[in-house]
Protein backbone atom coordinates (compact mmCIF):
# COMPACT_ATOMS: atom_id res chain seq x y z
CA UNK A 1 0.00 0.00 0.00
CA UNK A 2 1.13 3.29 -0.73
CA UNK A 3 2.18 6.10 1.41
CA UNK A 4 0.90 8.58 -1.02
CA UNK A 5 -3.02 8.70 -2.52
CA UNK A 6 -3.67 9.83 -5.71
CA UNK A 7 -4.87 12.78 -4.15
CA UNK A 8 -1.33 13.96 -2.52
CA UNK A 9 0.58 13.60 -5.70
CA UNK A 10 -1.72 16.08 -7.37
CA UNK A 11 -1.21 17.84 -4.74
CA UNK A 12 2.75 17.66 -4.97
CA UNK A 13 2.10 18.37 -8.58
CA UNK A 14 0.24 21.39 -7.94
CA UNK A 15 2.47 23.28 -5.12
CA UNK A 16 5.95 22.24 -6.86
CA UNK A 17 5.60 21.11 -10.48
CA UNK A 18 8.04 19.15 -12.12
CA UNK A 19 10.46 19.33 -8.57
CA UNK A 20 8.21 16.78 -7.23
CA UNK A 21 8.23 14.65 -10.40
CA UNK A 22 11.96 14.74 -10.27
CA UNK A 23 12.05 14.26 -6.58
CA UNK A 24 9.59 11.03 -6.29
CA UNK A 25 11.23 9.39 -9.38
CA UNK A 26 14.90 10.32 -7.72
CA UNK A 27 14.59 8.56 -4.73
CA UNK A 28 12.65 5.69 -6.09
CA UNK A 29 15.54 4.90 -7.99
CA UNK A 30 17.71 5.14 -5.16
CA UNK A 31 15.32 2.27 -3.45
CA UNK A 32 12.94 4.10 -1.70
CA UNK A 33 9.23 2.36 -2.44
CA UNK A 34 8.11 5.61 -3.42
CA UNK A 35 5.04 5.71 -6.66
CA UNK A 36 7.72 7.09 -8.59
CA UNK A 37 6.03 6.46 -12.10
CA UNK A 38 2.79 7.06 -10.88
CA UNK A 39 3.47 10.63 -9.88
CA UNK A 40 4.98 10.75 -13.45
CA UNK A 41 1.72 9.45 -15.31
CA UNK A 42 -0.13 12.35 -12.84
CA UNK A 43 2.30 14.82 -14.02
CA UNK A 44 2.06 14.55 -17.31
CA UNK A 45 -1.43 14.22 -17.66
CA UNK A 46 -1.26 17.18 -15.42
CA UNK A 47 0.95 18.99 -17.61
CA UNK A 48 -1.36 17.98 -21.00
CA UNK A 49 -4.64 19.44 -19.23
CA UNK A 50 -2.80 23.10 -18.83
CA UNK A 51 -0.81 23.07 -21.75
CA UNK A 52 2.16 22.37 -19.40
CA UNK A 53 5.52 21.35 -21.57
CA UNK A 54 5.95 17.74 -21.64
CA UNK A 55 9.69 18.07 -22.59
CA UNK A 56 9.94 19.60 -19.12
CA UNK A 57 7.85 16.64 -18.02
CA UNK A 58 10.32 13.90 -19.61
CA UNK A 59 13.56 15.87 -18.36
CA UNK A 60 12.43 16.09 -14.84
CA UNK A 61 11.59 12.44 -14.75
CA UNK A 62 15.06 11.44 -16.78
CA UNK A 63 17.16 13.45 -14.46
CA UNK A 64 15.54 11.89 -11.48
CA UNK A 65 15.97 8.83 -12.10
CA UNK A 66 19.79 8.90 -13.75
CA UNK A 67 20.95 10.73 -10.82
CA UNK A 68 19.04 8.59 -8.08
CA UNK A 69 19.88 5.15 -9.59
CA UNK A 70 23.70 6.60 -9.65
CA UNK A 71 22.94 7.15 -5.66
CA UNK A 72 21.17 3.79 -5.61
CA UNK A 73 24.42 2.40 -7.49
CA UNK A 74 27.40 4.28 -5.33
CA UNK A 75 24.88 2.69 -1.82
CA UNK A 76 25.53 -0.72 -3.48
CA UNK A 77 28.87 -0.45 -4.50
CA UNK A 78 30.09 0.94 -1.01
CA UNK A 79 27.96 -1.38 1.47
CA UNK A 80 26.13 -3.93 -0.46
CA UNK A 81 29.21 -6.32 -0.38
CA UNK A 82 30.10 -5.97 3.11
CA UNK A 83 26.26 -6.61 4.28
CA UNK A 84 25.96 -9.79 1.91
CA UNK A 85 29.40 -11.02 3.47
CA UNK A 86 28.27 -10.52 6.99
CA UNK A 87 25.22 -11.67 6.29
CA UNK A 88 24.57 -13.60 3.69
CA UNK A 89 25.32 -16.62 4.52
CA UNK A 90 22.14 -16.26 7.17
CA UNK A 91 20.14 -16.51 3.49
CA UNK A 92 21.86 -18.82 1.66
CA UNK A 93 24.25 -16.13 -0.07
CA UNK A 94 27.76 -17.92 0.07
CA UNK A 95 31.14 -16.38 -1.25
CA UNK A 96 30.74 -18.53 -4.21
CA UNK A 97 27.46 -17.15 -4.73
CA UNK A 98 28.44 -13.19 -4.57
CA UNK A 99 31.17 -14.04 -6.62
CA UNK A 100 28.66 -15.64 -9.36
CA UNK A 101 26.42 -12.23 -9.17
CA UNK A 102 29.33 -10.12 -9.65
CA UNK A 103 30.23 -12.40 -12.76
CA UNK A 104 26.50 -12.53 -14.20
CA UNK A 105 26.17 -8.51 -13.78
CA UNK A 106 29.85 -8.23 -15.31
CA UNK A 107 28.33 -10.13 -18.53
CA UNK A 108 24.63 -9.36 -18.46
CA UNK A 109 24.30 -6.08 -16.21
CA UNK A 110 23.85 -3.76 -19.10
CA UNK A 111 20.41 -5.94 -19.89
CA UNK A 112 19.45 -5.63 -16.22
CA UNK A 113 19.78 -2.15 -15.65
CA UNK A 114 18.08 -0.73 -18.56
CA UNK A 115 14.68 -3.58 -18.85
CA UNK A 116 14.74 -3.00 -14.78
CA UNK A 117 13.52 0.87 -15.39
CA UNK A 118 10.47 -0.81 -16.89
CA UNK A 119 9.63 -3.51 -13.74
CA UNK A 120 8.14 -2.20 -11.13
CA UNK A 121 10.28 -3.77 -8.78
CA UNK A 122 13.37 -3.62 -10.13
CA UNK A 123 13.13 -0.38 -10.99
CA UNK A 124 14.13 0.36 -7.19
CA UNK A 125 16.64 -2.42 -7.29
CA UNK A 126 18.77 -2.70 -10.17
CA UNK A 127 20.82 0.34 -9.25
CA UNK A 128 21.73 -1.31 -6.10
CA UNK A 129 21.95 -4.65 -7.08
CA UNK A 130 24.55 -2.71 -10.11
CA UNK A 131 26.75 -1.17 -7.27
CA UNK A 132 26.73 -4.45 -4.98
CA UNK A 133 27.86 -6.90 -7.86
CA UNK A 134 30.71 -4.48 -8.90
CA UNK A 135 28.84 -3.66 -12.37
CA UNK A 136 31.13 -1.38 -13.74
CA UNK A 137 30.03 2.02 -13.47
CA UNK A 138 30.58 3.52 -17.34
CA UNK A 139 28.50 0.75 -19.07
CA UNK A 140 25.89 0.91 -15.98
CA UNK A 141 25.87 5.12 -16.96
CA UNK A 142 24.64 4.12 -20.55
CA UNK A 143 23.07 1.57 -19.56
CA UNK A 144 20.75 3.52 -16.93
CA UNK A 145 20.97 6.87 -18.79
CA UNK A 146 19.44 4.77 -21.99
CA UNK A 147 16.58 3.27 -19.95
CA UNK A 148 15.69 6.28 -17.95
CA UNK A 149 15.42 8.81 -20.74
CA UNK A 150 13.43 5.68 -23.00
CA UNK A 151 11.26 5.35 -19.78
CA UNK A 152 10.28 8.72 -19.20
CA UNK A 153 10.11 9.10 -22.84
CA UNK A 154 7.22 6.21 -23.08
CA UNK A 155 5.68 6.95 -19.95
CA UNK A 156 4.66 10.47 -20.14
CA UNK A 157 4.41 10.45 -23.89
CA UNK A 158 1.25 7.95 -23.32
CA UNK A 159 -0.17 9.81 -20.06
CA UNK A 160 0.16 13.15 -21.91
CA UNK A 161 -1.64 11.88 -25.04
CA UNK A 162 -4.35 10.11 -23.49
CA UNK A 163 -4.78 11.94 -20.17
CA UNK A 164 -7.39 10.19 -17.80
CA UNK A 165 -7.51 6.58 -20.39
CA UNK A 166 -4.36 5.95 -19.37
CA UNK A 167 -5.55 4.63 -16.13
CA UNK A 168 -7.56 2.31 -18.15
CA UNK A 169 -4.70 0.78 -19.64
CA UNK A 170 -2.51 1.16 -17.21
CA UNK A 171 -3.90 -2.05 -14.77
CA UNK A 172 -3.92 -4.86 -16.84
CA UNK A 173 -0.20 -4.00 -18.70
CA UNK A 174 1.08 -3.75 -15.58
CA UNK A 175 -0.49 -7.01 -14.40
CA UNK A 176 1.27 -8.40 -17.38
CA UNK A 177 4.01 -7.20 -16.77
CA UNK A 178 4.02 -8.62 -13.21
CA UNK A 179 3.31 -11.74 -14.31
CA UNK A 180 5.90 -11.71 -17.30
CA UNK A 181 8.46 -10.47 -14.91
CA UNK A 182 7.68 -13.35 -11.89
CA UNK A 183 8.19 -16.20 -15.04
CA UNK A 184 11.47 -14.68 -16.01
CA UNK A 185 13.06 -14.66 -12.39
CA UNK A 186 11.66 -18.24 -11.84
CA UNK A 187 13.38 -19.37 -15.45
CA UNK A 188 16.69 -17.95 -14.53
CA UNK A 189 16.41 -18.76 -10.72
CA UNK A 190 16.08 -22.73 -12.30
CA UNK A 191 18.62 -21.90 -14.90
CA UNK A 192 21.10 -20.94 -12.01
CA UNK A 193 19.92 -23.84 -9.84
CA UNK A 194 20.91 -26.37 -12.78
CA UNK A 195 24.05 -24.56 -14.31
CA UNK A 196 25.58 -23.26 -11.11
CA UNK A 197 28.49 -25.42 -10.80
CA UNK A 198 29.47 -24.57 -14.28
CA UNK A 199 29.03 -20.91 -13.80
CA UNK A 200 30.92 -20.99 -9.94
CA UNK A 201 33.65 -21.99 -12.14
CA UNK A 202 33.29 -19.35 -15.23
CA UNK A 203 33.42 -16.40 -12.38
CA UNK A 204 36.31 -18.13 -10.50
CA UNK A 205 37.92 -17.96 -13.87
CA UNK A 206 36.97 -14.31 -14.84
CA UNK A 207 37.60 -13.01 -11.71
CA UNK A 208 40.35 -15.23 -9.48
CA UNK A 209 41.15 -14.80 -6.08
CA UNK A 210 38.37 -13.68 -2.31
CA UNK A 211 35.48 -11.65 -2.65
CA UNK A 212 36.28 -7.88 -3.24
C-alpha cells in the first residue's frame, strides 16, 4: 500500500511542479518504495490538461531517475558487499554465490539495468543490485541513462496523449508485466539452480582470487 493517494501527488504536482516529479522518481531509484512512475503518469497528464511542456515533463523524470539510480548504485557499491558477506550466509548467499552475481552482472548487467527501469520492482533495485555486484560504473551510466530517458520518454508520452484513459490501460499491462516479470526470475532462478556449478567456475575464472 502506498504512502501517497492519488490525491497527494496532485497535490505535490500542484504546489511544486516538475520538482516533485523529479524528486519522487529520484529517490525511487535510489530504493525508496516511493510511486515514482505514478506521480509521473499524474504529471504529465497534469501537464497535457494546462498546456504544461511535456519536454519539461520527460527531463524532470530522466534526471531523477539517472541521478538517483547513480545514488542507488554508489549505496551498493560501497555497502552492499560488506552486508551480503556478513550476512549472507544467514540466506543462503555464500562467497561462491556473490562471486557468481558479480560475474552474471559483469556479462549481463547492461540488460538488467536498462529492462529494470520498466519492472516495477526492479526499478528500485537494479541500481543497487549494479553497485553491490561491482557492475562497472561507465557501461551501468549508458546503460541507466538509456533506460531512464526511453522510460520517461514512453511513460509520459502515453499519459500526456491520453490523459485520464491511461488509467484504463494502465492495470492490466502492468499485471502483465508482473506476471511476465515473476516467469522470467523463476526461469533464470532454475537456470542458475541447474548450471551453477558450471558458472561458480566461469566467475572463478573471470575473476580469481576472495570476494572484493
Amino acid at each position: 500500500m502506498s504512502l501517497f493517494s492519488n490525491l497527494d501527488l496532485h497535490q505535490f504536482i500542484a504546489d511544486y511542479g516538475y520538482w516533485a516529479i523529479a524528486l519522487f522518481v529520484g529517490l525511487e531509484s535510489m530504493g525508496l518504495p516511493l510511486p515514482g512512475e505514478t506521480i509521473l503518469i499524474i504529471g504529465a497528464g497534469y501537464a497535457g490538461s494546462r498546456d504544461g511542456s511535456l519536454a519539461a515533463v520527460i527531463l524532470s523524470a530522466a534526471a531523477g531517475a539517472i541521478i538517483g539510480d547513480n545514488l542507488g548504485y554508489v549505496i551498493g557499491r560501497q555497502f552492499g558487499t560488506r552486508l551480503l558477506q556478513r550476512y549472507g550466509s544467514k540466506i543462503g548467499v555464500t562467497p561462491e554465490r556473490i562471486k557468481l552475481g558479480q560475474y552474471l552482472f559483469m556479462r549481463y548487467g547492461g540488460k538488467v539495468v536498462f529492462i529494470g527501469r520498466f519492472i516495477a520492482v526492479l526499478r528500485f533495485l537494479a541500481a543497487f543490485l549494479a553497485g553491490t555486484n561491482r557492475m562497472p560504473w561507465p557501461r551501468f551510466l549508458m546503460a541507466n541513462a538509456a533506460g531512464a530517458i526511453l522510460w520517461a520518454t514512453v511513460v509520459a508520452v502515453a499519459a500526456y496523449t491520453l490523459g485520464r484513459g491511461i488509467h484504463a490501460i494502465r492495470g492490466p499491462l502492468g499485471l502483465i508485466t508482473m506476471i511476465l516479470a515473476a516467469a522470467a526470475v523463476v526461469a533464470i532462478f532454475l537456470y542458475l539452480r541447474r548450471n551453477e556449478a558450471a558458472m561458480q567456475a566461469a566467475a572463478e575464472k573471470a575473476l580469481p582470487g576472495p570476494v572484493s
